[in-house]
N, C-alpha and C. Protein backbone atom coordinates (compact mmCIF):
# COMPACT_ATOMS: atom_id res chain seq x y z
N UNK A 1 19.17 -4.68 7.34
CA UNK A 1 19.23 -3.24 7.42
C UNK A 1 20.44 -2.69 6.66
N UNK A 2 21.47 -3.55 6.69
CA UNK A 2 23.12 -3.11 6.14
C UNK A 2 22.53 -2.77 4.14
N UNK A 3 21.62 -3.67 4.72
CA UNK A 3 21.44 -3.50 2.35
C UNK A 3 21.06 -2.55 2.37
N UNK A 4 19.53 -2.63 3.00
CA UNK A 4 18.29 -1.11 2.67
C UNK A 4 19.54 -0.10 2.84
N UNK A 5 20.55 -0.06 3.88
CA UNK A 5 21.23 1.31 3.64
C UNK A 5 21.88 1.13 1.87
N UNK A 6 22.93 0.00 1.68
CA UNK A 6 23.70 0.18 1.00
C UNK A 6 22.57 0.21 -0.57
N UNK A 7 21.35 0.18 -0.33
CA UNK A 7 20.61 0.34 -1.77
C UNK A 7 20.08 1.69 -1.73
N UNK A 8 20.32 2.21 -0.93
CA UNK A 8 19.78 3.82 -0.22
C UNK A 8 21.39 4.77 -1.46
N UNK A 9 22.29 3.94 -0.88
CA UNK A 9 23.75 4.78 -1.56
C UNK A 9 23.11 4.64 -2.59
N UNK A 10 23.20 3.09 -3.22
CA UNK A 10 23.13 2.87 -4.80
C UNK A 10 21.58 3.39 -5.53
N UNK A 11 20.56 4.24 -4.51
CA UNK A 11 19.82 4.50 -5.28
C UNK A 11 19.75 5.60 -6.67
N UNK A 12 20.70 6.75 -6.80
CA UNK A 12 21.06 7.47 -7.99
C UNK A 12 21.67 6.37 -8.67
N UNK A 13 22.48 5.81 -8.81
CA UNK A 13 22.81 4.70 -9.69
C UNK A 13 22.20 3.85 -10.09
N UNK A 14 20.97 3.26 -9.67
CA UNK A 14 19.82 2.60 -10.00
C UNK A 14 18.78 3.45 -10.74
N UNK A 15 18.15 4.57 -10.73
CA UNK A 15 17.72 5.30 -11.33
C UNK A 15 18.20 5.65 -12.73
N UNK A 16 19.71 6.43 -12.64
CA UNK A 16 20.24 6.20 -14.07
C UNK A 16 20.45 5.34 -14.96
N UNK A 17 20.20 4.50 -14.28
CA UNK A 17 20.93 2.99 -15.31
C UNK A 17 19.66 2.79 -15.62
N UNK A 18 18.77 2.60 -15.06
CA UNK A 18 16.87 2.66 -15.60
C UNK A 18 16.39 3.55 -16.87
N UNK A 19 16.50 4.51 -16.16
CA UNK A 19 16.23 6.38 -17.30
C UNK A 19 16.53 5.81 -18.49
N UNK A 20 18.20 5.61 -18.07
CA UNK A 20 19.05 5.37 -19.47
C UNK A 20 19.32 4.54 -20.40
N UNK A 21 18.74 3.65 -19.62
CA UNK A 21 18.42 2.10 -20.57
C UNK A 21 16.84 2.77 -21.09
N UNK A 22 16.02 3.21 -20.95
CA UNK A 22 14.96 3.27 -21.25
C UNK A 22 14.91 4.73 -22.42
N UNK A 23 15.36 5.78 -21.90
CA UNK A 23 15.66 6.93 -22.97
C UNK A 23 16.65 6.32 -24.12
N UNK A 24 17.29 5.24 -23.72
CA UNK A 24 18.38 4.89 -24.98
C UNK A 24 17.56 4.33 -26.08
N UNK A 25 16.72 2.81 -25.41
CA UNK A 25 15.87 2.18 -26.46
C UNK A 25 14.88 2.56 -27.06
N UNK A 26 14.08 3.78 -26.57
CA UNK A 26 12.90 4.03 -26.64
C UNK A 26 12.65 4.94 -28.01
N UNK A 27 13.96 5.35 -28.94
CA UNK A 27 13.84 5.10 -30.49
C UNK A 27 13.44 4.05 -30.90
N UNK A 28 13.50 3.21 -30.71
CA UNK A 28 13.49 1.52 -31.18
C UNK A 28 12.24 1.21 -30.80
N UNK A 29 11.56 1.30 -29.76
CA UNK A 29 9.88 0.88 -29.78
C UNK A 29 9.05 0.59 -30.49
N UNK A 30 9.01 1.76 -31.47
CA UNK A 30 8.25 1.68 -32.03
C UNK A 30 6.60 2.45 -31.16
N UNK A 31 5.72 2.64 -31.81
CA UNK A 31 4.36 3.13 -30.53
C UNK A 31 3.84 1.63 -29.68
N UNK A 32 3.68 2.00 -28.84
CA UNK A 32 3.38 1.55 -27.66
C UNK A 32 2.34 0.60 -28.01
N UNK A 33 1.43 1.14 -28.17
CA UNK A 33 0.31 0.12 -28.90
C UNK A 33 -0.20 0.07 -30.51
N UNK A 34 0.46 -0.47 -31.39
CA UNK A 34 0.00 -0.15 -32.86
C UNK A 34 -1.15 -0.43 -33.58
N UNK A 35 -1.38 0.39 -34.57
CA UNK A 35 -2.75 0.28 -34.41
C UNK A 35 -2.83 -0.78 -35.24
N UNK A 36 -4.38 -1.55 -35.72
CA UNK A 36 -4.27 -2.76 -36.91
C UNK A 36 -4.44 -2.19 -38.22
N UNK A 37 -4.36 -1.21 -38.10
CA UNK A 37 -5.46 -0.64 -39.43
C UNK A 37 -3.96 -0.42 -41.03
N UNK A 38 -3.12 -0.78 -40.50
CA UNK A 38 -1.88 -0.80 -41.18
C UNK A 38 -1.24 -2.26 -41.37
N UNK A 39 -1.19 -2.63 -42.59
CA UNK A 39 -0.63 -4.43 -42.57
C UNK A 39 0.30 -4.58 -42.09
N UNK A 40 1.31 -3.55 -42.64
CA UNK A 40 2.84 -3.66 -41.93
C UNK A 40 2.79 -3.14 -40.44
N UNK A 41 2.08 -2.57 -40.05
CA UNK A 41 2.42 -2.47 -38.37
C UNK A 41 1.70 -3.57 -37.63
N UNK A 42 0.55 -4.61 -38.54
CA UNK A 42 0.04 -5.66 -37.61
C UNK A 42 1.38 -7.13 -37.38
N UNK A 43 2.42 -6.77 -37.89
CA UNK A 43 3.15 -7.53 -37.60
C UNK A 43 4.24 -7.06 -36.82
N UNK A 44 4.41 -6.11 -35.95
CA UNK A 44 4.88 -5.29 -35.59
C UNK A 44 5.02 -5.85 -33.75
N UNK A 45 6.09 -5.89 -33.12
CA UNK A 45 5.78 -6.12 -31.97
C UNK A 45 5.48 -4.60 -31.07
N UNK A 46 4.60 -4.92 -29.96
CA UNK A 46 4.07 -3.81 -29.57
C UNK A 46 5.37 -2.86 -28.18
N UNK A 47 5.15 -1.77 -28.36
CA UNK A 47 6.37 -1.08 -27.72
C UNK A 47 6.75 -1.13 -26.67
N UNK A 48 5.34 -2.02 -25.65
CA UNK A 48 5.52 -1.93 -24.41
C UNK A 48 5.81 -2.71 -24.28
N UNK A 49 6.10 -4.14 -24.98
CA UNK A 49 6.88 -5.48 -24.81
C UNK A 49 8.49 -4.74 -24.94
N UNK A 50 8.62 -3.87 -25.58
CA UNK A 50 9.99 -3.57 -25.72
C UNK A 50 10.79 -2.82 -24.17
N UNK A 51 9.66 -1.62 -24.06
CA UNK A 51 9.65 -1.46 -22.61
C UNK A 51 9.98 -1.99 -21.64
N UNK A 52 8.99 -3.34 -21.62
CA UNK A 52 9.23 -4.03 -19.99
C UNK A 52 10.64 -5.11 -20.51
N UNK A 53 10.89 -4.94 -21.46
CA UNK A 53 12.16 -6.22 -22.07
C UNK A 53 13.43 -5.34 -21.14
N UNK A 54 13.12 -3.94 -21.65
CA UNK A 54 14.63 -2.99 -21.25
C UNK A 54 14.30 -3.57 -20.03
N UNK A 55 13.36 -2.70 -19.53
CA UNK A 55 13.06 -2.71 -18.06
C UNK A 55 14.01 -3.84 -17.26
N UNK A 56 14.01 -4.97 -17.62
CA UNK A 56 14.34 -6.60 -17.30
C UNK A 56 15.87 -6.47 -17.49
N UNK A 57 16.23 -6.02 -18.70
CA UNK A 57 17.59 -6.30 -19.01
C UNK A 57 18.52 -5.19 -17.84
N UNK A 58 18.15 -4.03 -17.89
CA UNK A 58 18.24 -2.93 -16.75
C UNK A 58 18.40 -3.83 -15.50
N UNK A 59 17.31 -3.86 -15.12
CA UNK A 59 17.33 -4.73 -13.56
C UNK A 59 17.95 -6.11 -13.37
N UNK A 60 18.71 -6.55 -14.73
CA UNK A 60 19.40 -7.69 -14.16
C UNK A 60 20.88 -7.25 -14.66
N UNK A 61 20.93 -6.15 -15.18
CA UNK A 61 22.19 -5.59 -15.31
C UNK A 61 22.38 -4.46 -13.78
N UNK A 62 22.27 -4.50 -13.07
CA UNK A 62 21.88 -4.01 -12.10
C UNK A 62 22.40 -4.78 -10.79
N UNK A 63 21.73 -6.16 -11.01
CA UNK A 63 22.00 -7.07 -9.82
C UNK A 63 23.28 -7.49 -9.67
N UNK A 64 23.72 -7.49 -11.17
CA UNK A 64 25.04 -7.82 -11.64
C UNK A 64 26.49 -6.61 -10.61
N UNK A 65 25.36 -5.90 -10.64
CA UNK A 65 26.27 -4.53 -10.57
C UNK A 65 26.44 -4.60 -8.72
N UNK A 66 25.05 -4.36 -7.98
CA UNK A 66 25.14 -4.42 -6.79
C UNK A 66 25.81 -6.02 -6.16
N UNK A 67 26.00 -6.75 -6.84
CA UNK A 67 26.51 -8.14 -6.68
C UNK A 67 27.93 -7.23 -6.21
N UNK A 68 29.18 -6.84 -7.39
CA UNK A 68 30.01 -6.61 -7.54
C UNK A 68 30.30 -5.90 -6.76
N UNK A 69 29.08 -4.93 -6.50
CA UNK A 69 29.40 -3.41 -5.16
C UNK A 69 30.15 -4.49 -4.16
N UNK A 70 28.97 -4.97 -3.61
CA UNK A 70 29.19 -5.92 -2.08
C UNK A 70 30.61 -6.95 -2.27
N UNK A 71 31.09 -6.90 -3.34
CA UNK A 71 31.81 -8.31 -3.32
C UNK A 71 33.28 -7.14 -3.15
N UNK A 72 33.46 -6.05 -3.93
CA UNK A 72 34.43 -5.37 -4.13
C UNK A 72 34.37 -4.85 -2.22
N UNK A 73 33.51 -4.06 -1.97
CA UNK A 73 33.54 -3.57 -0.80
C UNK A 73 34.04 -4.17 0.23
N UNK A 74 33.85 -5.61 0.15
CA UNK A 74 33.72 -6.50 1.11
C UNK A 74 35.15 -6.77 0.94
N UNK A 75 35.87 -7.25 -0.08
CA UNK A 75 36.75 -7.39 0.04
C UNK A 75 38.07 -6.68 -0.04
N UNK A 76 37.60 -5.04 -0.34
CA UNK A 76 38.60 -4.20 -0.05
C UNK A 76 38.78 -3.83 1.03
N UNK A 77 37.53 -3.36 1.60
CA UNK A 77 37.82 -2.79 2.91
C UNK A 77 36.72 -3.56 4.41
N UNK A 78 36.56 -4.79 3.51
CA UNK A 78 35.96 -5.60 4.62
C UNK A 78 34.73 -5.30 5.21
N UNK A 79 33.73 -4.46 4.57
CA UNK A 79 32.33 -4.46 4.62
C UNK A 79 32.00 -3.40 3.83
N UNK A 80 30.68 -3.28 3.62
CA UNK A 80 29.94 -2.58 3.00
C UNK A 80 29.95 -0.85 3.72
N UNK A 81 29.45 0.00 3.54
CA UNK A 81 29.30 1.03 3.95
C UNK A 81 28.17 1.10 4.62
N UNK A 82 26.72 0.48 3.87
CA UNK A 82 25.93 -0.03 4.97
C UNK A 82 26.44 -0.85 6.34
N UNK A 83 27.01 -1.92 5.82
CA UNK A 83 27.17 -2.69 7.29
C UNK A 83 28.14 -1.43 8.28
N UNK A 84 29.23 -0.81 7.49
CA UNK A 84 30.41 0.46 8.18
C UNK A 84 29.39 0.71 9.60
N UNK A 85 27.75 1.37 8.97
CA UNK A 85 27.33 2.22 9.65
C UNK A 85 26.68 1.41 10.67
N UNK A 86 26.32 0.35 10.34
CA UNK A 86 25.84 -0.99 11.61
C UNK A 86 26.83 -1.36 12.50
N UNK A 87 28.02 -1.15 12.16
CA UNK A 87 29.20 -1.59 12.84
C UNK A 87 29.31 -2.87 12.78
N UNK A 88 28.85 -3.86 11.35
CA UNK A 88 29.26 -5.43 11.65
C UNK A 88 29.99 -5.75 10.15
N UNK A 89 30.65 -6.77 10.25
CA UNK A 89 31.22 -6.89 8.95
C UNK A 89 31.33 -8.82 8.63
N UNK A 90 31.75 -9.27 7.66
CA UNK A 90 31.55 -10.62 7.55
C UNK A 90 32.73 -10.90 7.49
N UNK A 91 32.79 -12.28 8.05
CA UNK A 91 34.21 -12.70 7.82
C UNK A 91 34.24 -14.44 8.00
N UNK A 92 35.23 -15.13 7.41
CA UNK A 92 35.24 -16.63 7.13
C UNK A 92 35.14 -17.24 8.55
N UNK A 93 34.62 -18.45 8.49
CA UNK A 93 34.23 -19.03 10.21
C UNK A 93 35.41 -18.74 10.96
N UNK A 94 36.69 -18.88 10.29
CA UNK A 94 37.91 -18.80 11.17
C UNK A 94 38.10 -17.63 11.68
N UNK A 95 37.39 -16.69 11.17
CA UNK A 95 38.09 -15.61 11.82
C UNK A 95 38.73 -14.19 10.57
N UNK A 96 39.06 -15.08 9.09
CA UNK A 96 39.72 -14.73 8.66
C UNK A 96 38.87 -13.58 7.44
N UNK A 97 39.65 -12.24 6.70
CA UNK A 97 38.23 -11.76 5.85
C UNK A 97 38.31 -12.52 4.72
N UNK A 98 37.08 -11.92 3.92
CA UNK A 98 36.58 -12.71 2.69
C UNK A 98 37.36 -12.40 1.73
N UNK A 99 37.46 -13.45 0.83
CA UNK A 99 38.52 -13.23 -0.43
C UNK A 99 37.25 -13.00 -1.68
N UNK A 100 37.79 -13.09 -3.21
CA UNK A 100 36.73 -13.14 -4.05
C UNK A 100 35.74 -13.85 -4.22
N UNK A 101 36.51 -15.66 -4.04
CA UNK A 101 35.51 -16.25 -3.93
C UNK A 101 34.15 -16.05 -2.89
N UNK A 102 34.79 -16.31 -2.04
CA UNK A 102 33.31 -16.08 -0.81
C UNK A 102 32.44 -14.71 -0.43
N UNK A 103 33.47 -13.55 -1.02
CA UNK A 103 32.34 -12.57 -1.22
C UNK A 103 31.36 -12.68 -2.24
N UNK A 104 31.70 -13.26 -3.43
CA UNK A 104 30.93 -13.22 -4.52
C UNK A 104 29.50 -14.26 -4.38
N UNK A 105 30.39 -15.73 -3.82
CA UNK A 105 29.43 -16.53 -3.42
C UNK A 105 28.70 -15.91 -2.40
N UNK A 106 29.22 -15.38 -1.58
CA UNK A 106 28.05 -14.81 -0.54
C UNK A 106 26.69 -14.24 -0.85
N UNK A 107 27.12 -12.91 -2.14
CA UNK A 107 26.34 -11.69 -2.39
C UNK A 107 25.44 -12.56 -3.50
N UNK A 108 25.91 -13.48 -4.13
CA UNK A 108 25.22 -14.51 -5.36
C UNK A 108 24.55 -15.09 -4.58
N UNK A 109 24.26 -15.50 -3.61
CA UNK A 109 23.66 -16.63 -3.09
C UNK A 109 22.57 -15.88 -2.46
N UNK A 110 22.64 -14.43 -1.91
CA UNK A 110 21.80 -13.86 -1.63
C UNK A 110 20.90 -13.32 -2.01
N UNK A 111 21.29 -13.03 -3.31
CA UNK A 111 20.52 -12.09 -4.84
C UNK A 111 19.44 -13.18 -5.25
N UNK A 112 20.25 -14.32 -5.47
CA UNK A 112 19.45 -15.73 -5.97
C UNK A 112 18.37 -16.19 -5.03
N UNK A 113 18.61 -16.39 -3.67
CA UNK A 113 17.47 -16.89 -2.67
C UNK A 113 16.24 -15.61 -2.64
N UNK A 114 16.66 -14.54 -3.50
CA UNK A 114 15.98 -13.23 -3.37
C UNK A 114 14.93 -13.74 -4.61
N UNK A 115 15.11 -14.19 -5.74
CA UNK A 115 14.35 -14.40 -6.75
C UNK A 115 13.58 -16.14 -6.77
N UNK A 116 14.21 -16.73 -5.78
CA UNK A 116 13.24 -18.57 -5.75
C UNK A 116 12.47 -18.04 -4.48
N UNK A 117 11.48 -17.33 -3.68
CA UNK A 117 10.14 -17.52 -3.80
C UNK A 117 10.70 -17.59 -2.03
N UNK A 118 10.14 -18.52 -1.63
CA UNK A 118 10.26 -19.10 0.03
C UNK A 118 11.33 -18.96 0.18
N UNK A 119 12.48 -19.46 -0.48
CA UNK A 119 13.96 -19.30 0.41
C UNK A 119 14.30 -17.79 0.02
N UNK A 120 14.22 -16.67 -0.59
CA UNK A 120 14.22 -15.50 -0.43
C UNK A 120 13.35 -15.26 1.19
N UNK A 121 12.39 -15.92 1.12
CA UNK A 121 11.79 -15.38 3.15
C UNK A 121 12.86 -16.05 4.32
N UNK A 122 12.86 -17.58 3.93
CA UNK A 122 13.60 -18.03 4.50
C UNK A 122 15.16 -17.64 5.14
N UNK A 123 15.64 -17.39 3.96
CA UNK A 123 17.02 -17.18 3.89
C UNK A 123 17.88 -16.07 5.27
N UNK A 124 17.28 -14.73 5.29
CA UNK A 124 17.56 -13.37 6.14
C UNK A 124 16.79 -13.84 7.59
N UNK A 125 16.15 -14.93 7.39
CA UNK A 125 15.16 -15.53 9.11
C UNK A 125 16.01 -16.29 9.46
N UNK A 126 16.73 -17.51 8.73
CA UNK A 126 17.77 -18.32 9.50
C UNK A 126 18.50 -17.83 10.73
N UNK A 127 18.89 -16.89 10.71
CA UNK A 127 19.53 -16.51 11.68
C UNK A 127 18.93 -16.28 12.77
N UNK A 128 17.97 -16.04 12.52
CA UNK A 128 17.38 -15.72 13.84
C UNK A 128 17.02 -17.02 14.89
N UNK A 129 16.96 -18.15 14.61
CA UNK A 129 17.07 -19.67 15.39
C UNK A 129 18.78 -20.46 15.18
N UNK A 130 19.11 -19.72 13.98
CA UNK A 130 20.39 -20.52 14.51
C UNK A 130 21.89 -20.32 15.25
N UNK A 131 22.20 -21.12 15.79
CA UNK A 131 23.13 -21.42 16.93
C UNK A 131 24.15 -20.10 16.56
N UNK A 132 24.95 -20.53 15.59
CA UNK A 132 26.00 -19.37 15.79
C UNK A 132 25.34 -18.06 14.49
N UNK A 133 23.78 -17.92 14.50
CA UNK A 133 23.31 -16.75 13.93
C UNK A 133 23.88 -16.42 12.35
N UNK A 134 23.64 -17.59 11.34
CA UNK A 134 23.79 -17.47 9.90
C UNK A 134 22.93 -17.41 9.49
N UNK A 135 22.83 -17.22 8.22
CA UNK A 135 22.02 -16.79 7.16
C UNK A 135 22.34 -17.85 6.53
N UNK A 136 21.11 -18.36 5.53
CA UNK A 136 21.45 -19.67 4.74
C UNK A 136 23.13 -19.43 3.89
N UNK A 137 22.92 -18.45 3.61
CA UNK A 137 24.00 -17.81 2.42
C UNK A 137 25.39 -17.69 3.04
N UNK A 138 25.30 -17.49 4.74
CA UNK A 138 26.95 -17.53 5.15
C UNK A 138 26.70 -19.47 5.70
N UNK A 139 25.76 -19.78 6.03
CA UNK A 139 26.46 -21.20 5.88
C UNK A 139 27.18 -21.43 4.96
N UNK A 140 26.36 -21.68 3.42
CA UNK A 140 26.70 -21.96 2.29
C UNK A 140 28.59 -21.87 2.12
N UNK A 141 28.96 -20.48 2.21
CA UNK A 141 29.91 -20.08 2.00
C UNK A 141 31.33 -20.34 3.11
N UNK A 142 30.51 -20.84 4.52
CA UNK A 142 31.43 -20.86 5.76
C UNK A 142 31.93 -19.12 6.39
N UNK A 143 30.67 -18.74 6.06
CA UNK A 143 31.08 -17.17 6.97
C UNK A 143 30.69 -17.00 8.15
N UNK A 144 30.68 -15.70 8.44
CA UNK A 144 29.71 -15.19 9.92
C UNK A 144 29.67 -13.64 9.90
N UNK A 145 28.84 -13.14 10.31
CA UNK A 145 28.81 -11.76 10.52
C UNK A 145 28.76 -11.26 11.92
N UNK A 146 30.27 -10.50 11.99
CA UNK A 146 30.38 -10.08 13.46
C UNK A 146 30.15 -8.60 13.74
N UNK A 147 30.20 -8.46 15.06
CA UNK A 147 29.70 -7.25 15.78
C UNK A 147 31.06 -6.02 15.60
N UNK A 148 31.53 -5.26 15.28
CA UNK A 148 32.91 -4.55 14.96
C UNK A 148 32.96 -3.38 16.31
């Protein structure tokens, strides 16, 4: 729930960075579908390959970005603004908060189990059977997410 909020903030910022990757390249296309009836445009790649290319480069310039949100947040002021409003925040098994490393590994490890298939399902369910209530991703790292 702490993300859906904190992707709720970052949704104007996700939008622009889309628009604008897409109004930027979209001189460069070329038409969308070209026709054959021209030699030089049958060698031509078609515009909507160019399209869904931005599209891709956008959304992984993006992940890059919300990676950094969570890692900066986390380690400035010790949670997200989503989690702020849940009232829970993460912190190292000891007790202690997250430094760069383990925020980054945290928010990386989460982005990533998001794109391999089953452990994206897996991953946010762990917790729910295990003992002290982790997520594959705060094992990984030696965290926990507490109640504030």
């Amino acid at each position: 729930m702490a993300r859906l909020l904190d992707n709720v903030i970052l949704l104007p910022v996700t939008a622009l960075v889309i628009a604008g990757a897409i109004v930027g390249a979209a001189p460069h296309f070329g038409p969308l579908f070209p026709s054959s009836d021209n030699a030089s445009s049958s060698n031509r790649t078609p515009g909507f390959v160019w399209l869904e290319l931005t599209i891709v480069v956008a959304s992984l310039a993006l992940g890059v970005l919300f990676l950094f949100y969570d890692a900066f947040c986390t380690v400035r002021w010790g949670r997200t603004p989503g989690k702020a409003v849940l009232h829970i925040r993460p912190l190292k098994s000891d007790g202690r908060r997250l430094g760069w490393g383990p925020a980054l590994g945290r928010e990386a490890l989460f982005r990533l189990s998001g794109v391999i298939g089953i452990i994206g399902l897996l991953d946010p369910l762990w917790c729910v059977w295990d003992a002290q209530r982790q997520c594959l991703h705060d094992k990984a790292v030696s965290t926990i997410v507490v109640q504030d």
